[in-house]
PDB file of N, CA and C in Angstrom:
ATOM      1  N   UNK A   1       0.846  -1.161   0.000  1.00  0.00           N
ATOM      2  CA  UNK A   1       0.000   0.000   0.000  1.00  0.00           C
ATOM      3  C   UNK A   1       0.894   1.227   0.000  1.00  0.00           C
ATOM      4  N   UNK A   2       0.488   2.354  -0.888  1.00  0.00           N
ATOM      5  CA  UNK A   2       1.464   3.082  -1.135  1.00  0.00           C
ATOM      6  C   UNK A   2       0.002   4.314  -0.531  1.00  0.00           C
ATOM      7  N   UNK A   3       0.372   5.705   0.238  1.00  0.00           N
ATOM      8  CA  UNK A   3      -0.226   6.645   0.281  1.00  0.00           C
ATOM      9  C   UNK A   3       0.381   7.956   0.384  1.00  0.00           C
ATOM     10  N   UNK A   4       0.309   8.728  -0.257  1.00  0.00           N
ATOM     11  CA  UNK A   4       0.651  10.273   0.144  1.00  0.00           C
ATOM     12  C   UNK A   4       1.104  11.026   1.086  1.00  0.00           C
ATOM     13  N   UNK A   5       1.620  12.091   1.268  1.00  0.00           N
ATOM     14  CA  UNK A   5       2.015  12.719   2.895  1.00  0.00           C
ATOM     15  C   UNK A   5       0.981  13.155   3.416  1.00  0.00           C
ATOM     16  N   UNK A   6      -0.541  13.123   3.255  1.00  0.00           N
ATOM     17  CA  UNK A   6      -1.411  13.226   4.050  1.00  0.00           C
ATOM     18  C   UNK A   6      -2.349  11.912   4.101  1.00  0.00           C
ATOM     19  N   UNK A   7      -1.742  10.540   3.493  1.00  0.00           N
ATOM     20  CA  UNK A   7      -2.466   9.333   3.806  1.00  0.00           C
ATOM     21  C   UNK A   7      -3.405   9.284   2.920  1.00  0.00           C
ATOM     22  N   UNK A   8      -3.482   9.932   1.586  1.00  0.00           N
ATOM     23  CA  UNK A   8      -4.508   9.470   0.725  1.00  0.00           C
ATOM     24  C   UNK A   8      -3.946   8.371  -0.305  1.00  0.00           C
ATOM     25  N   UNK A   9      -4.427   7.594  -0.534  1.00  0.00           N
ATOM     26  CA  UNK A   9      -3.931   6.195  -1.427  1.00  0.00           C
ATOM     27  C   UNK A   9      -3.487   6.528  -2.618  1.00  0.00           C
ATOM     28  N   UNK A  10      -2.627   5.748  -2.693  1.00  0.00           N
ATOM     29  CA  UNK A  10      -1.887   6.262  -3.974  1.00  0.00           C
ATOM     30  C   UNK A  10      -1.888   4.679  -5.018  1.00  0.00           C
ATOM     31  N   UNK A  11      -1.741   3.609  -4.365  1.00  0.00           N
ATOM     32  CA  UNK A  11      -1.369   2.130  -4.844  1.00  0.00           C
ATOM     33  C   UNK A  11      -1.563   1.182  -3.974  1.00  0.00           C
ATOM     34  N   UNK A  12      -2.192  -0.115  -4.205  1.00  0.00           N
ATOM     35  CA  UNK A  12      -2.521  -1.164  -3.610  1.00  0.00           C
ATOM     36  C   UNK A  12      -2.195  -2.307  -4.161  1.00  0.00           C
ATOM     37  N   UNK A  13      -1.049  -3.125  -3.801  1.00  0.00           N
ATOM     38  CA  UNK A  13      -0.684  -4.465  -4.431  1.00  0.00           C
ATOM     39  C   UNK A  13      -0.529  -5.718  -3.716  1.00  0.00           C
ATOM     40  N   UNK A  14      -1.442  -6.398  -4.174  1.00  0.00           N
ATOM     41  CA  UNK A  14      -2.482  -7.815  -3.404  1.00  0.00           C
ATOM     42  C   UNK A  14      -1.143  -8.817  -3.827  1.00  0.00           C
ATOM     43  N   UNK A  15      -0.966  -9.896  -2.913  1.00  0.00           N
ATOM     44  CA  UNK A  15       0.048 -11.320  -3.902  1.00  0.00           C
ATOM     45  C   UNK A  15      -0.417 -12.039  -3.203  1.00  0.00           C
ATOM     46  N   UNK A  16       0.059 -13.031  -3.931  1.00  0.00           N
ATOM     47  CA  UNK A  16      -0.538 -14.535  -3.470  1.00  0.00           C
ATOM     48  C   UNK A  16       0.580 -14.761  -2.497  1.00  0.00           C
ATOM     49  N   UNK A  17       0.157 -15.594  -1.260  1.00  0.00           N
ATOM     50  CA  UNK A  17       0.662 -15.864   0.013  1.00  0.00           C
ATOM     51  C   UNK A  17       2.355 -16.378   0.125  1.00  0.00           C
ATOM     52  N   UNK A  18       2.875 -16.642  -1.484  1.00  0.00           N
ATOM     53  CA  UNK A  18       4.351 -17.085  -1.024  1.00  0.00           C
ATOM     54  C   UNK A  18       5.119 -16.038  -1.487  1.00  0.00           C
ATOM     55  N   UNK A  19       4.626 -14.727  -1.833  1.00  0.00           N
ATOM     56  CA  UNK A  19       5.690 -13.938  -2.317  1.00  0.00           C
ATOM     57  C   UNK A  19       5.520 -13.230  -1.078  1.00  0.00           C
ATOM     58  N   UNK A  20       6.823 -12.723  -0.635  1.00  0.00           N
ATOM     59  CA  UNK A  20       7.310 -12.028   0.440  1.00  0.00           C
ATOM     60  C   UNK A  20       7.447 -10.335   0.100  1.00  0.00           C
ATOM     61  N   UNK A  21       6.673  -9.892   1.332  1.00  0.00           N
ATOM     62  CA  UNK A  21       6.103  -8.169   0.547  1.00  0.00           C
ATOM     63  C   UNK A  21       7.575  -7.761   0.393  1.00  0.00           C
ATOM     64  N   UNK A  22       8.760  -7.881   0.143  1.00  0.00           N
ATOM     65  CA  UNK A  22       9.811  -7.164  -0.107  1.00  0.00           C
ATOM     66  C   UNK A  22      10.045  -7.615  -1.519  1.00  0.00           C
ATOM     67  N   UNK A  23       9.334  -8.241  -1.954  1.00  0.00           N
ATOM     68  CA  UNK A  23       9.608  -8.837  -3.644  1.00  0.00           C
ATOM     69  C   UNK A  23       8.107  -8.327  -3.824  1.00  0.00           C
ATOM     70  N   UNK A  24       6.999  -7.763  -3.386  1.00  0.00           N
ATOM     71  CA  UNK A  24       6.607  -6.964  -4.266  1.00  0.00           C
ATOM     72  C   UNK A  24       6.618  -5.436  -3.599  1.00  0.00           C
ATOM     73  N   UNK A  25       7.203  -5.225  -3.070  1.00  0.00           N
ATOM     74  CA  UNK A  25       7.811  -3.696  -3.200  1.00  0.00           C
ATOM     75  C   UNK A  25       8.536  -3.365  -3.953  1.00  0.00           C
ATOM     76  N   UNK A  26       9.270  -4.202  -4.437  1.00  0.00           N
ATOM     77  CA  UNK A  26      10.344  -3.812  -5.651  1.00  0.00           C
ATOM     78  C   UNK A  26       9.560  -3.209  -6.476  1.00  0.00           C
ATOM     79  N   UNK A  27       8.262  -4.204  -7.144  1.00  0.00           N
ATOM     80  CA  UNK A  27       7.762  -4.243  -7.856  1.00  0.00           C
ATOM     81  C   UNK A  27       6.840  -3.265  -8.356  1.00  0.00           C
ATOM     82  N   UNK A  28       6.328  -2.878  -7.110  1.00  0.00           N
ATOM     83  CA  UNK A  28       5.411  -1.770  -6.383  1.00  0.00           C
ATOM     84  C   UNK A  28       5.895  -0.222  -6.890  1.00  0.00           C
ATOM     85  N   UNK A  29       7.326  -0.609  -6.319  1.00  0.00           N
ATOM     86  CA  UNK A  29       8.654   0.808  -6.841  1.00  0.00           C
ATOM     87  C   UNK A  29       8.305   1.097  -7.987  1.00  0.00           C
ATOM     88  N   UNK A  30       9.103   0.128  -8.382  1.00  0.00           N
ATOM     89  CA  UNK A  30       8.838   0.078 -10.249  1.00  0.00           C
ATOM     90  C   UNK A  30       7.735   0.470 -10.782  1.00  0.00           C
ATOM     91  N   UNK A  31       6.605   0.183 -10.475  1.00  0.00           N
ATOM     92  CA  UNK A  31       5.450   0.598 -11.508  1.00  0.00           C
ATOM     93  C   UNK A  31       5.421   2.317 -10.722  1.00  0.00           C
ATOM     94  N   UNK A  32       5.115   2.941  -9.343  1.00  0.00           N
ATOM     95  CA  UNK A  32       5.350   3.733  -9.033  1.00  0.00           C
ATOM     96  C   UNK A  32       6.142   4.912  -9.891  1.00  0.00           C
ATOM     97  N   UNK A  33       7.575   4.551 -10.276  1.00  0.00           N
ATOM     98  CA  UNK A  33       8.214   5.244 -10.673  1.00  0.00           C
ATOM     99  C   UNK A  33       8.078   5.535 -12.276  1.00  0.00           C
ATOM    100  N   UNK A  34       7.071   4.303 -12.598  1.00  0.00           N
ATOM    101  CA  UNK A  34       6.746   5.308 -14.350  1.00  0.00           C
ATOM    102  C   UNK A  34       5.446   5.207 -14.117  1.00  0.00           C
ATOM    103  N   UNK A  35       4.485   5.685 -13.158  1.00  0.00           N
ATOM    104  CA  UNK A  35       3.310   6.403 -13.033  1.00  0.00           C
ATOM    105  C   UNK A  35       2.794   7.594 -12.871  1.00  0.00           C
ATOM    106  N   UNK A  36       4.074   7.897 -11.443  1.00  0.00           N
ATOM    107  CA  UNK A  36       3.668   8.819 -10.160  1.00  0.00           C
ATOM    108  C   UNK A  36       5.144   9.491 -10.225  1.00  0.00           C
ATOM    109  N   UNK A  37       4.891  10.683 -10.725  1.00  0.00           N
ATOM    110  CA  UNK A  37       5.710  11.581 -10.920  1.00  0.00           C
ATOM    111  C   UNK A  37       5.871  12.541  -9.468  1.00  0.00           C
ATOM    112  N   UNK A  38       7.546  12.316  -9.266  1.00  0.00           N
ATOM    113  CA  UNK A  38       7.493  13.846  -7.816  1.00  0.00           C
ATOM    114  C   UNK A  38       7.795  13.009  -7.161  1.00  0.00           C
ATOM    115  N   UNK A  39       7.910  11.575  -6.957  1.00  0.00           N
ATOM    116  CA  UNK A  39       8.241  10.834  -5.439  1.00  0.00           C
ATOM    117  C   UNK A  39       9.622  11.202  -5.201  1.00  0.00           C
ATOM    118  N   UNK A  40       9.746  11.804  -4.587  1.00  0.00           N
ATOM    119  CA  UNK A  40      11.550  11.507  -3.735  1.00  0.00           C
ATOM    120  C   UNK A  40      11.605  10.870  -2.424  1.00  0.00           C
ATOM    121  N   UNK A  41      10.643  10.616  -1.355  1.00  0.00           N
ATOM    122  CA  UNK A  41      10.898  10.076  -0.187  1.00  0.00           C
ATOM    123  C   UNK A  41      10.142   8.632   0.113  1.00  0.00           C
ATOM    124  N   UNK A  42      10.499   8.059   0.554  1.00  0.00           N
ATOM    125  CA  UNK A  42      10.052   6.391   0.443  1.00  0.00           C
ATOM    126  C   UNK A  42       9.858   6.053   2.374  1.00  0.00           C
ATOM    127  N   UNK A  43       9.024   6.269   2.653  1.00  0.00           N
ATOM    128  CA  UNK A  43       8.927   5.600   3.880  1.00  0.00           C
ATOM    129  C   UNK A  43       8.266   4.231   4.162  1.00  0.00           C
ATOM    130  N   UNK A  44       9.246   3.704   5.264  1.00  0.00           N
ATOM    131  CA  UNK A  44       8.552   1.984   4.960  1.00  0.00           C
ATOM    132  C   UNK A  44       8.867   1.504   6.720  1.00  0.00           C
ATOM    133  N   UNK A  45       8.617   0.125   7.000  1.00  0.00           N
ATOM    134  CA  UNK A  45       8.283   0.207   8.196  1.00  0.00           C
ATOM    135  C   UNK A  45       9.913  -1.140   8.119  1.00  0.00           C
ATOM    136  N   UNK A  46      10.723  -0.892   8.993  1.00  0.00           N
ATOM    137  CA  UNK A  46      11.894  -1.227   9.213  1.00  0.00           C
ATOM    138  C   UNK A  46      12.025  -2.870   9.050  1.00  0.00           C
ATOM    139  N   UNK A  47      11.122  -3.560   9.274  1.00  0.00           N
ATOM    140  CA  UNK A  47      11.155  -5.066   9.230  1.00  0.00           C
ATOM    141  C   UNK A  47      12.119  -6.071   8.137  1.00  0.00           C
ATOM    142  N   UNK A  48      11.254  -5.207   6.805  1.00  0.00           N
ATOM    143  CA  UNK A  48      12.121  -5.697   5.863  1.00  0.00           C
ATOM    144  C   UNK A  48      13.000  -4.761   4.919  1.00  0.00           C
ATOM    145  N   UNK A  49      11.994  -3.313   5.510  1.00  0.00           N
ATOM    146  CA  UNK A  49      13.198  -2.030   4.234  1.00  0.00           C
ATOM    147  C   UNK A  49      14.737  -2.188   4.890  1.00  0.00           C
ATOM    148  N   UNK A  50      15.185  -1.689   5.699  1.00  0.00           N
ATOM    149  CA  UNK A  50      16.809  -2.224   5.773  1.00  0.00           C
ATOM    150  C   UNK A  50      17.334  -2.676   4.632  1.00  0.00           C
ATOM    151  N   UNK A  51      16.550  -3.818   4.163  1.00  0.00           N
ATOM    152  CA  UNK A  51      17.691  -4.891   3.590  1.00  0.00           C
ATOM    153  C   UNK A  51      17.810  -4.232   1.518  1.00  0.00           C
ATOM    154  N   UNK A  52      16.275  -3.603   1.533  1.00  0.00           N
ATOM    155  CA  UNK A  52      15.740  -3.156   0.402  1.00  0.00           C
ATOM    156  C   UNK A  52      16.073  -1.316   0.595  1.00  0.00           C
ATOM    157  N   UNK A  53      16.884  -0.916   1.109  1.00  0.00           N
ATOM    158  CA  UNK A  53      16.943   0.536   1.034  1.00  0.00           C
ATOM    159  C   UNK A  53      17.775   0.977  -0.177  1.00  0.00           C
ATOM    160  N   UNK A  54      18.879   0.561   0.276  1.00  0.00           N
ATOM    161  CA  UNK A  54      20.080   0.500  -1.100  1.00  0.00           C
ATOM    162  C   UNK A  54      19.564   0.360  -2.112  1.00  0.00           C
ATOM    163  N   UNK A  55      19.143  -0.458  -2.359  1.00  0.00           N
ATOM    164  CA  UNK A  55      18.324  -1.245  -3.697  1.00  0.00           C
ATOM    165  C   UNK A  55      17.618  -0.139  -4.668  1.00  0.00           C
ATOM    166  N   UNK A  56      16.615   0.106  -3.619  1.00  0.00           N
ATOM    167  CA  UNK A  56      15.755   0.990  -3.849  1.00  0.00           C
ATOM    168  C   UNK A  56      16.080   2.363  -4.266  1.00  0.00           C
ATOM    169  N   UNK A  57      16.972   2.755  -3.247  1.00  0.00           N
ATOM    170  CA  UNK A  57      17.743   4.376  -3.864  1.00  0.00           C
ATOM    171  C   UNK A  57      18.523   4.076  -4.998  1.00  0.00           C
ATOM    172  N   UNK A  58      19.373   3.372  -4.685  1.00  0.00           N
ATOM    173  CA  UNK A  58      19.963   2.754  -6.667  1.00  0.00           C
ATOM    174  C   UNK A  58      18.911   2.591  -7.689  1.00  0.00           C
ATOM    175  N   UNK A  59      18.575   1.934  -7.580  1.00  0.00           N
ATOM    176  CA  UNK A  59      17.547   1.474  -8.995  1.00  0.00           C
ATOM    177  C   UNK A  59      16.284   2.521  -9.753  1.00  0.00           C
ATOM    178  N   UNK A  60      15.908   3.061  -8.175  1.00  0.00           N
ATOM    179  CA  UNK A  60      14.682   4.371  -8.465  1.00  0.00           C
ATOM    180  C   UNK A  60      14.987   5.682  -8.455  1.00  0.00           C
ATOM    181  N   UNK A  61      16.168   5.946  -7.479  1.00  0.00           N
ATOM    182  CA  UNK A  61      16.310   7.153  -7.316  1.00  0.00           C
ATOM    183  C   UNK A  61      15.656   7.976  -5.993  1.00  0.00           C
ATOM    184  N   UNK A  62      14.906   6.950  -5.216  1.00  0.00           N
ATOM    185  CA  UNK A  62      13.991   7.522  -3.828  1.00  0.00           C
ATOM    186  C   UNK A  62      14.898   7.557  -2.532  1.00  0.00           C
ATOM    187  N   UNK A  63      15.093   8.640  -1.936  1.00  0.00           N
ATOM    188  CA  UNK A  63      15.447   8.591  -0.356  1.00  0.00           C
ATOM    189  C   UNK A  63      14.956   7.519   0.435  1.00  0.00           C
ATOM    190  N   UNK A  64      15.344   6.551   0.720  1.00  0.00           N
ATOM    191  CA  UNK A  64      14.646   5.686   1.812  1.00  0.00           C
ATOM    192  C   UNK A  64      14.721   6.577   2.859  1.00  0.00           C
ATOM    193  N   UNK A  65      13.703   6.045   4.074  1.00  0.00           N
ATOM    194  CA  UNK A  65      13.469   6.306   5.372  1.00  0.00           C
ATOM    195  C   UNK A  65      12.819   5.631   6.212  1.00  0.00           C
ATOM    196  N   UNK A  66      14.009   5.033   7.309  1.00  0.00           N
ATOM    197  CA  UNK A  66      12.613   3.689   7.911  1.00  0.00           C
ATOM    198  C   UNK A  66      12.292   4.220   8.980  1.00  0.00           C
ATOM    199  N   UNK A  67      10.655   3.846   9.859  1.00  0.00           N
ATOM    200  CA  UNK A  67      10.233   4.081  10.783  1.00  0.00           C
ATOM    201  C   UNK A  67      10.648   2.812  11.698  1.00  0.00           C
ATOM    202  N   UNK A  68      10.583   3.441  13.160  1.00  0.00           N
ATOM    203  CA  UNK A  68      11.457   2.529  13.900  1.00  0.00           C
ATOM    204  C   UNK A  68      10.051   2.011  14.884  1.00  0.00           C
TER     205      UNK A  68
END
């Protein structure tokens, strides 16, 4: 679930139970980034962004930022 800086929805991506939400955040990114023009900040909840921050600022171009 992707939402705005005031929490209005922006993207919603459903998977079937063996993909692990850090393989579709990638994914999530990706379509994001040739939709939704203006993103620079990426906030995500620390569990699994850590491992996907790098990734993410390489490949997209977004500031990560995890909540603790």
């Amino acid at each position: 679930m992707v939402t705005d800086k005031n929490g209005f929805l922006l993207a919603v991506m459903v998977t079937v139970a063996g993909v692990h939400g850090s393989k579709a955040a990638l994914l999530l990114m990706s379509m994001l980034k040739g939709f939704i023009c203006g993103i620079k900040t990426v906030i995500a909840d620390g569990g699994y962004w850590r491992k996907m921050a790098k990734q993410v600022s390489k490949s997209f171009g977004y500031l990560p930022y995890t909540c603790r």
